[in-house]
C-alpha atoms as a PDB file:
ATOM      1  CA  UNK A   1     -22.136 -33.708 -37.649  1.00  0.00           C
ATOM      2  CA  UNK A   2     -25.022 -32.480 -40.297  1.00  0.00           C
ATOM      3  CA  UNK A   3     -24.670 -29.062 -41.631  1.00  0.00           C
ATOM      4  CA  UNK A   4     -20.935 -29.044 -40.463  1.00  0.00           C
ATOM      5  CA  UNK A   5     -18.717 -27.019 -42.684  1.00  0.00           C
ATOM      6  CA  UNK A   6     -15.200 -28.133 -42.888  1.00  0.00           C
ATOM      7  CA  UNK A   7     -12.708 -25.049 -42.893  1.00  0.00           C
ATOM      8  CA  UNK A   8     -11.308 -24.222 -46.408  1.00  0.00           C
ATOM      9  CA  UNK A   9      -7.690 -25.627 -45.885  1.00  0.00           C
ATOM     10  CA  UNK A  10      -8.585 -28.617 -44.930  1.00  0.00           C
ATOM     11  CA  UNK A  11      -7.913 -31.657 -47.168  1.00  0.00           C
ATOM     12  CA  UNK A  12     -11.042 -33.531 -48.924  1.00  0.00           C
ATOM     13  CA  UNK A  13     -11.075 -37.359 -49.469  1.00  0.00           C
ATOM     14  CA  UNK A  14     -11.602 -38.251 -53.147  1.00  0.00           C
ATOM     15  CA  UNK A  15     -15.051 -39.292 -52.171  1.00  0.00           C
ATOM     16  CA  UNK A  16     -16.016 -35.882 -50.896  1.00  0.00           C
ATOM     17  CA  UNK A  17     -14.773 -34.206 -54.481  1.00  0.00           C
ATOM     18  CA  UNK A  18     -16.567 -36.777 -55.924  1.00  0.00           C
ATOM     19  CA  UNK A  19     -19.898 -36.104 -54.307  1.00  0.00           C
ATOM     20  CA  UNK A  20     -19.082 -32.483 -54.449  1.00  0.00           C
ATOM     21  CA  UNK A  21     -18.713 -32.586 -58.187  1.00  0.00           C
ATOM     22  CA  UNK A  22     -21.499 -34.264 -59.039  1.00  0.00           C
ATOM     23  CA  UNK A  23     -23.098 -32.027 -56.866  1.00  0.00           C
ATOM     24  CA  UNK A  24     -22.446 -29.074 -58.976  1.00  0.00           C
ATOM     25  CA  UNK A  25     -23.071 -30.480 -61.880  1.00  0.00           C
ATOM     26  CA  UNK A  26     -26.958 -31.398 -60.703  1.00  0.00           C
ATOM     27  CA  UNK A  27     -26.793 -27.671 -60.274  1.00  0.00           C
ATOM     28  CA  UNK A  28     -25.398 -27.213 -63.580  1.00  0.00           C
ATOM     29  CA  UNK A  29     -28.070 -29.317 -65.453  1.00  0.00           C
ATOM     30  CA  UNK A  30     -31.163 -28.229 -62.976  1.00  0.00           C
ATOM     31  CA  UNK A  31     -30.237 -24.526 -64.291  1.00  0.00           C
ATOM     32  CA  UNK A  32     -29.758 -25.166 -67.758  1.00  0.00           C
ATOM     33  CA  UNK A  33     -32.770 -23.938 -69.342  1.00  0.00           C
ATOM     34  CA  UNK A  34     -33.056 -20.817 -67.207  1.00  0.00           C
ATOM     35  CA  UNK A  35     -29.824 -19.758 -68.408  1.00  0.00           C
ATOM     36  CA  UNK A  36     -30.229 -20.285 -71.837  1.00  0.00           C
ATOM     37  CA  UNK A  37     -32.833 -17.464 -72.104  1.00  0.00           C
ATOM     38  CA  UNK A  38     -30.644 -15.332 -69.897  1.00  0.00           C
ATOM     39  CA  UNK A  39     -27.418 -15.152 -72.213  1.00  0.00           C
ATOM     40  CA  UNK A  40     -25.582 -18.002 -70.207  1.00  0.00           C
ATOM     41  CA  UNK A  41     -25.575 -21.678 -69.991  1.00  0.00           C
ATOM     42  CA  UNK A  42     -25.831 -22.666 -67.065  1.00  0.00           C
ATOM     43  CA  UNK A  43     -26.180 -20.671 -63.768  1.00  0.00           C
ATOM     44  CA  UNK A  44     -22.955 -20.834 -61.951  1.00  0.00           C
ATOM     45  CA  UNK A  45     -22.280 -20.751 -57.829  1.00  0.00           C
ATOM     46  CA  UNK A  46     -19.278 -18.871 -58.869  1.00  0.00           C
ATOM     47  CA  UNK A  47     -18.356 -19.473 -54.993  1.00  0.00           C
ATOM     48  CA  UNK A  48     -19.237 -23.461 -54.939  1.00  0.00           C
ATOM     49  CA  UNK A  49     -16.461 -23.785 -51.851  1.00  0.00           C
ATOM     50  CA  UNK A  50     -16.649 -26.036 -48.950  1.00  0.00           C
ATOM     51  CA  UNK A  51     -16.960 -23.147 -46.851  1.00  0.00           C
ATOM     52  CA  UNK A  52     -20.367 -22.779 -48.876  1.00  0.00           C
ATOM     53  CA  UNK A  53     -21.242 -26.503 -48.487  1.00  0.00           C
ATOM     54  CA  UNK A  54     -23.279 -27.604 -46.483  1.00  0.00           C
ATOM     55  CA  UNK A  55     -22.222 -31.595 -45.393  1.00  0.00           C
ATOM     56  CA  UNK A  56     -24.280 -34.058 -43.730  1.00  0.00           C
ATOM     57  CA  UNK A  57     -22.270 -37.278 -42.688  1.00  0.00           C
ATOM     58  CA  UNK A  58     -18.912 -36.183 -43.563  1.00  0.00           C
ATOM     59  CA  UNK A  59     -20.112 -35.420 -47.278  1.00  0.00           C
ATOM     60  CA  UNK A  60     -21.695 -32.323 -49.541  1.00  0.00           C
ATOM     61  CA  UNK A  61     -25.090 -32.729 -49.681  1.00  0.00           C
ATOM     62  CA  UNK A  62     -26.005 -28.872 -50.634  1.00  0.00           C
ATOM     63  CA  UNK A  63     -24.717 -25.207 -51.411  1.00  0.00           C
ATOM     64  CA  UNK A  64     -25.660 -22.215 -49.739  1.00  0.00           C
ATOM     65  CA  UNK A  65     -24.508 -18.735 -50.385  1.00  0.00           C
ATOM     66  CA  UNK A  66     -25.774 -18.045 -53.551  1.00  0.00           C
ATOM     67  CA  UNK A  67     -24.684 -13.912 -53.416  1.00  0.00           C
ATOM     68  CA  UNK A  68     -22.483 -14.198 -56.856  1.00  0.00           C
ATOM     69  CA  UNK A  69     -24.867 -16.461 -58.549  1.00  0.00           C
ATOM     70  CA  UNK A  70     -25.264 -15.743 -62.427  1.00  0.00           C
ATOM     71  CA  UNK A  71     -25.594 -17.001 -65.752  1.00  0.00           C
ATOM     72  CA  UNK A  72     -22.796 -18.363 -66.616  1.00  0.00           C
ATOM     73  CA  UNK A  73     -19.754 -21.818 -68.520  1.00  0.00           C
ATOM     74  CA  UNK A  74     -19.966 -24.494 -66.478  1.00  0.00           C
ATOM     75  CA  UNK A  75     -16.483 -24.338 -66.408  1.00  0.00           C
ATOM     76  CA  UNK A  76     -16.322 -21.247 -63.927  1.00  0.00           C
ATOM     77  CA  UNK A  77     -17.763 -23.614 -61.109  1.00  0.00           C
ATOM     78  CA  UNK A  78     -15.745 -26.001 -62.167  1.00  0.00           C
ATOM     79  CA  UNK A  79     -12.833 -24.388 -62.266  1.00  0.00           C
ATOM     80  CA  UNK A  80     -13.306 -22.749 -58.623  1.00  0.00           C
ATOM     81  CA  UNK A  81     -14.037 -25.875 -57.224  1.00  0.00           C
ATOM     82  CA  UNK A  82     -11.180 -27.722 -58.385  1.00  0.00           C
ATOM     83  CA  UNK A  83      -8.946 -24.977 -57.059  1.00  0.00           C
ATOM     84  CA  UNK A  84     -11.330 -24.540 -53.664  1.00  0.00           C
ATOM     85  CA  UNK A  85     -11.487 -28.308 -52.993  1.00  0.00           C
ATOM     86  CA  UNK A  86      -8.362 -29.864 -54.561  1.00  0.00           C
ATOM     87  CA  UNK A  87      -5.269 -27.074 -54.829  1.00  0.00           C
ATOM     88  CA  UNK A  88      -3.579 -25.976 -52.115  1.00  0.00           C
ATOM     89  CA  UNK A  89      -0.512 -24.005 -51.932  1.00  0.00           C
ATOM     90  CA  UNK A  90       0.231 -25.149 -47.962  1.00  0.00           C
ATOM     91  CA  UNK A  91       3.035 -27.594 -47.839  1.00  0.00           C
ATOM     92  CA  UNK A  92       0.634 -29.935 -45.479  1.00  0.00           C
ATOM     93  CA  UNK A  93      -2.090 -30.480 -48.091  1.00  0.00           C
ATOM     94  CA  UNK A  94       0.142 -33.242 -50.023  1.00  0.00           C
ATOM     95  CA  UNK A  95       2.220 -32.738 -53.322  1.00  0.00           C
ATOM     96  CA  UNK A  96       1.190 -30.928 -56.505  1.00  0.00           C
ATOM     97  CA  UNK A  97       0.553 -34.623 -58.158  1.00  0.00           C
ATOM     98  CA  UNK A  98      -1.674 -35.732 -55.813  1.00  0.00           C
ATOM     99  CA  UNK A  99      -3.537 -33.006 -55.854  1.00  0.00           C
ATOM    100  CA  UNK A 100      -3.485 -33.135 -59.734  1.00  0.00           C
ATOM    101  CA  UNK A 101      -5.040 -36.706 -59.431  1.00  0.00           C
ATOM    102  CA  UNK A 102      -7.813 -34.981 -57.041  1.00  0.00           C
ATOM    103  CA  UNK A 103      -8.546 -32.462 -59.734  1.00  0.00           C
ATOM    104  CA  UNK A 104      -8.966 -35.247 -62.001  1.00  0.00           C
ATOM    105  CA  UNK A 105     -11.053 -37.189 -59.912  1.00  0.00           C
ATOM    106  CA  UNK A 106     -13.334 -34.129 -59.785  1.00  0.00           C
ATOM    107  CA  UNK A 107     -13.317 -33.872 -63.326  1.00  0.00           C
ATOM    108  CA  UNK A 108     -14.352 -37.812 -64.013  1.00  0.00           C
ATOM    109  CA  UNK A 109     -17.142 -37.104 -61.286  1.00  0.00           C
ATOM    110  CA  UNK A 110     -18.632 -33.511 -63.117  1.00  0.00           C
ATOM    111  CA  UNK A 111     -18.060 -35.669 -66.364  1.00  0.00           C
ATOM    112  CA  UNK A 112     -16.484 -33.063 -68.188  1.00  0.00           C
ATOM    113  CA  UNK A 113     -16.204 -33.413 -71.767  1.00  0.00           C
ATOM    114  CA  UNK A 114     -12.448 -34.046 -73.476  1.00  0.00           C
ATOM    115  CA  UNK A 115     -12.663 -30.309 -74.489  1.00  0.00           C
ATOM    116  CA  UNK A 116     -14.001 -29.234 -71.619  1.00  0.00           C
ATOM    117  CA  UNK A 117     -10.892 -30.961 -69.382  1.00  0.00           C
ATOM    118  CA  UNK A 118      -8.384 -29.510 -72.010  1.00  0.00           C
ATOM    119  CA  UNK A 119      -9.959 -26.096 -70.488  1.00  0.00           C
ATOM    120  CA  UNK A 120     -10.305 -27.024 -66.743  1.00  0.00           C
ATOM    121  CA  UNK A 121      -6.415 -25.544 -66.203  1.00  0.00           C
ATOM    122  CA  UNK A 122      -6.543 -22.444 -67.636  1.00  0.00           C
ATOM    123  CA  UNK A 123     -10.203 -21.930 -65.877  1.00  0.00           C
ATOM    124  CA  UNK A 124      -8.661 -22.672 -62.695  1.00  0.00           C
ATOM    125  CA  UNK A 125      -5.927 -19.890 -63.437  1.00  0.00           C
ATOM    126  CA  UNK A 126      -8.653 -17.551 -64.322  1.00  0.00           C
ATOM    127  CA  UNK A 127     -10.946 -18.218 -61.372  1.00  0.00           C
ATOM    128  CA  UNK A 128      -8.172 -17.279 -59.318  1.00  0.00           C
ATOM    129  CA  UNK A 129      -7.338 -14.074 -61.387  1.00  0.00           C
ATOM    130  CA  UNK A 130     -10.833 -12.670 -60.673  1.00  0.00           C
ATOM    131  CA  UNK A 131     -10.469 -13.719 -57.072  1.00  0.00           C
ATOM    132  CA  UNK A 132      -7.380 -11.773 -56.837  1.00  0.00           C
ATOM    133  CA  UNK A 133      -9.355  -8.724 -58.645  1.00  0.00           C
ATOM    134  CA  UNK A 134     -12.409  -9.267 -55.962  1.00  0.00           C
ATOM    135  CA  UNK A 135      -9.897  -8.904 -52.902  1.00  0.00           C
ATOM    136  CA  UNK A 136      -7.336  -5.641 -55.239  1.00  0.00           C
ATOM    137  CA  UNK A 137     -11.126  -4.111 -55.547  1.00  0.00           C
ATOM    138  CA  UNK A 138     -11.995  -4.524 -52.056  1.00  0.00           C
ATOM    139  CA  UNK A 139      -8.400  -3.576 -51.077  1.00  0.00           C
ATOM    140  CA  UNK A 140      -8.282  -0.335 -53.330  1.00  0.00           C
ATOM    141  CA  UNK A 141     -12.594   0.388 -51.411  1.00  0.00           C
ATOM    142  CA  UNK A 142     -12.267   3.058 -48.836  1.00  0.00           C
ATOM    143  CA  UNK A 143     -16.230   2.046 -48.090  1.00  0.00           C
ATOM    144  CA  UNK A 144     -15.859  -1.352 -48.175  1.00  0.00           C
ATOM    145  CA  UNK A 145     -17.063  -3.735 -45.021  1.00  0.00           C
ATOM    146  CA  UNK A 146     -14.137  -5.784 -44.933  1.00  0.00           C
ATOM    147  CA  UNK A 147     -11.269  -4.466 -43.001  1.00  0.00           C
ATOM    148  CA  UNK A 148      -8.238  -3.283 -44.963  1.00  0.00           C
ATOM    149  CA  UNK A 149      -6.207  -5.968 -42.944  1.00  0.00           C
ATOM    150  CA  UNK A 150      -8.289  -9.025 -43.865  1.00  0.00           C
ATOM    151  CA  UNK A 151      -9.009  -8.000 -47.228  1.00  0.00           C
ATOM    152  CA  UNK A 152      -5.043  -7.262 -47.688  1.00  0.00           C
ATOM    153  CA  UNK A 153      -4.084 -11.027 -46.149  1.00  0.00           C
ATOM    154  CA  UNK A 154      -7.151 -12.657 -48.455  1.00  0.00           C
ATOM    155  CA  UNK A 155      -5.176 -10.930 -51.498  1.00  0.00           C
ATOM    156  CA  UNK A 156      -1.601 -12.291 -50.504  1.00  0.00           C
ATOM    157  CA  UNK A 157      -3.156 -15.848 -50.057  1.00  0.00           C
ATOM    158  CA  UNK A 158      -5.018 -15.816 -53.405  1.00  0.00           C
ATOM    159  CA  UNK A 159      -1.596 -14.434 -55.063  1.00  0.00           C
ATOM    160  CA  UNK A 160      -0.427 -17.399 -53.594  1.00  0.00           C
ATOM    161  CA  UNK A 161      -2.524 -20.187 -54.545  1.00  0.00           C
ATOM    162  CA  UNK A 162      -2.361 -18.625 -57.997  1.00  0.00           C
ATOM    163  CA  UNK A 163       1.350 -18.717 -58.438  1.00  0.00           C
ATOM    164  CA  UNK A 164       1.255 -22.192 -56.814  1.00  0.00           C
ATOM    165  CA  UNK A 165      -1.050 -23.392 -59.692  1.00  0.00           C
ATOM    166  CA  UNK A 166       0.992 -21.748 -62.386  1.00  0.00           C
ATOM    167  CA  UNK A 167       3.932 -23.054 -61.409  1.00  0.00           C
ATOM    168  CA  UNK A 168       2.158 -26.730 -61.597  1.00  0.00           C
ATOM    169  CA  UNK A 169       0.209 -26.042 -64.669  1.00  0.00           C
ATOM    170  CA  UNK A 170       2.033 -28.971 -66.479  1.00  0.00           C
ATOM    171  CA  UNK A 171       1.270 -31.328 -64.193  1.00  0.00           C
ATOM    172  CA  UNK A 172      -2.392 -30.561 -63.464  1.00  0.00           C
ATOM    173  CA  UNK A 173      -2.554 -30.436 -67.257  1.00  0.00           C
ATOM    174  CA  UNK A 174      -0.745 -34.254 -67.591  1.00  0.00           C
ATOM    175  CA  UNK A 175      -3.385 -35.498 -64.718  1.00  0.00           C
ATOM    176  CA  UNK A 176      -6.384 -33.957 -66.861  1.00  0.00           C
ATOM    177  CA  UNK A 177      -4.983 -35.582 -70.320  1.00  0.00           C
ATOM    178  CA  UNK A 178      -3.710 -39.141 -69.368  1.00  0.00           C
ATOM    179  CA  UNK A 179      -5.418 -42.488 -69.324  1.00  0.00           C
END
């Protein structure tokens, strides 16, 4: 169905990453020169998630949501999306290897530099630090428009995900280095 958006948890097809990745980094390289002469390089989604996908025939064909957008590594994109699209804490999106060889898969399809894929873990770790920050700062906001309740069970779920992904570090890491 065009301009269906698939719900977060669900589980992508290697393809979809794919496209998705390269996505991004058409983003990435479109923005380059605008960020350079604003302190960055590259402007980054910073929220490049399927829920802000937009899919036409089962595959990402644009972003939306551009609310966090700034100057910014290409890594920080990265980095989200390979947690949004590829890690997954619940039990029923597959084991940590397989989700490692997703993550992968994204990074062959970005074409992320040696360097660059030495860094895609602990980017990862750090996207999901500042998400955890986002949903503490919300949390801690008497004014904020998210209810306490929401913003409380989107902090226990990023908490989640994060120890999840430290706890498989080494073999995201062994994925990102081999062959």
């Amino acid at each position: 169905m065009p301009g269906h958006v698939p719900p977060r948890w669900q589980h992508f097809t290697d393809d979809q990453v794919s496209q998705a990745a390269r996505l991004l980094r058409k983003l990435a390289d479109a923005t380059r020169d605008l960020a350079s002469s604003l302190r960055g390089e590259v402007v980054c989604h910073h929220d490049p998630g399927p829920n802000n996908t937009v899919f036409g025939d089962r595959q990402p064909v644009a972003f939306i949501d551009f609310d966090f957008a700034a100057p910014g590594h290409p890594l920080e994109d990265v980095g989200y999306m390979a947690w949004a699209w590829c890690i997954s804490s619940r039990p029923d999106r597959g084991s940590a290897t397989g989700q490692a060889r997703q993550v992968r898969t994204l990074a062959d399809a970005y074409g992320l530099s040696p360097a660059d894929r030495d860094r895609l873990p602990a980017a990862i770790r750090e996207r999901l630090r500042r998400n955890e920050a986002f949903w503490r700062d919300l949390l801690d906001d008497e004014a904020a428009p998210i209810p306490r309740a929401r913003s409380a069970e989107m902090l226990a779920w990023t908490q989640r995900e994060l120890a999840y992904t430290e706890a498989n570090q080494e073999t995201f890491i062994a994925a990102l280095s081999s062959g």
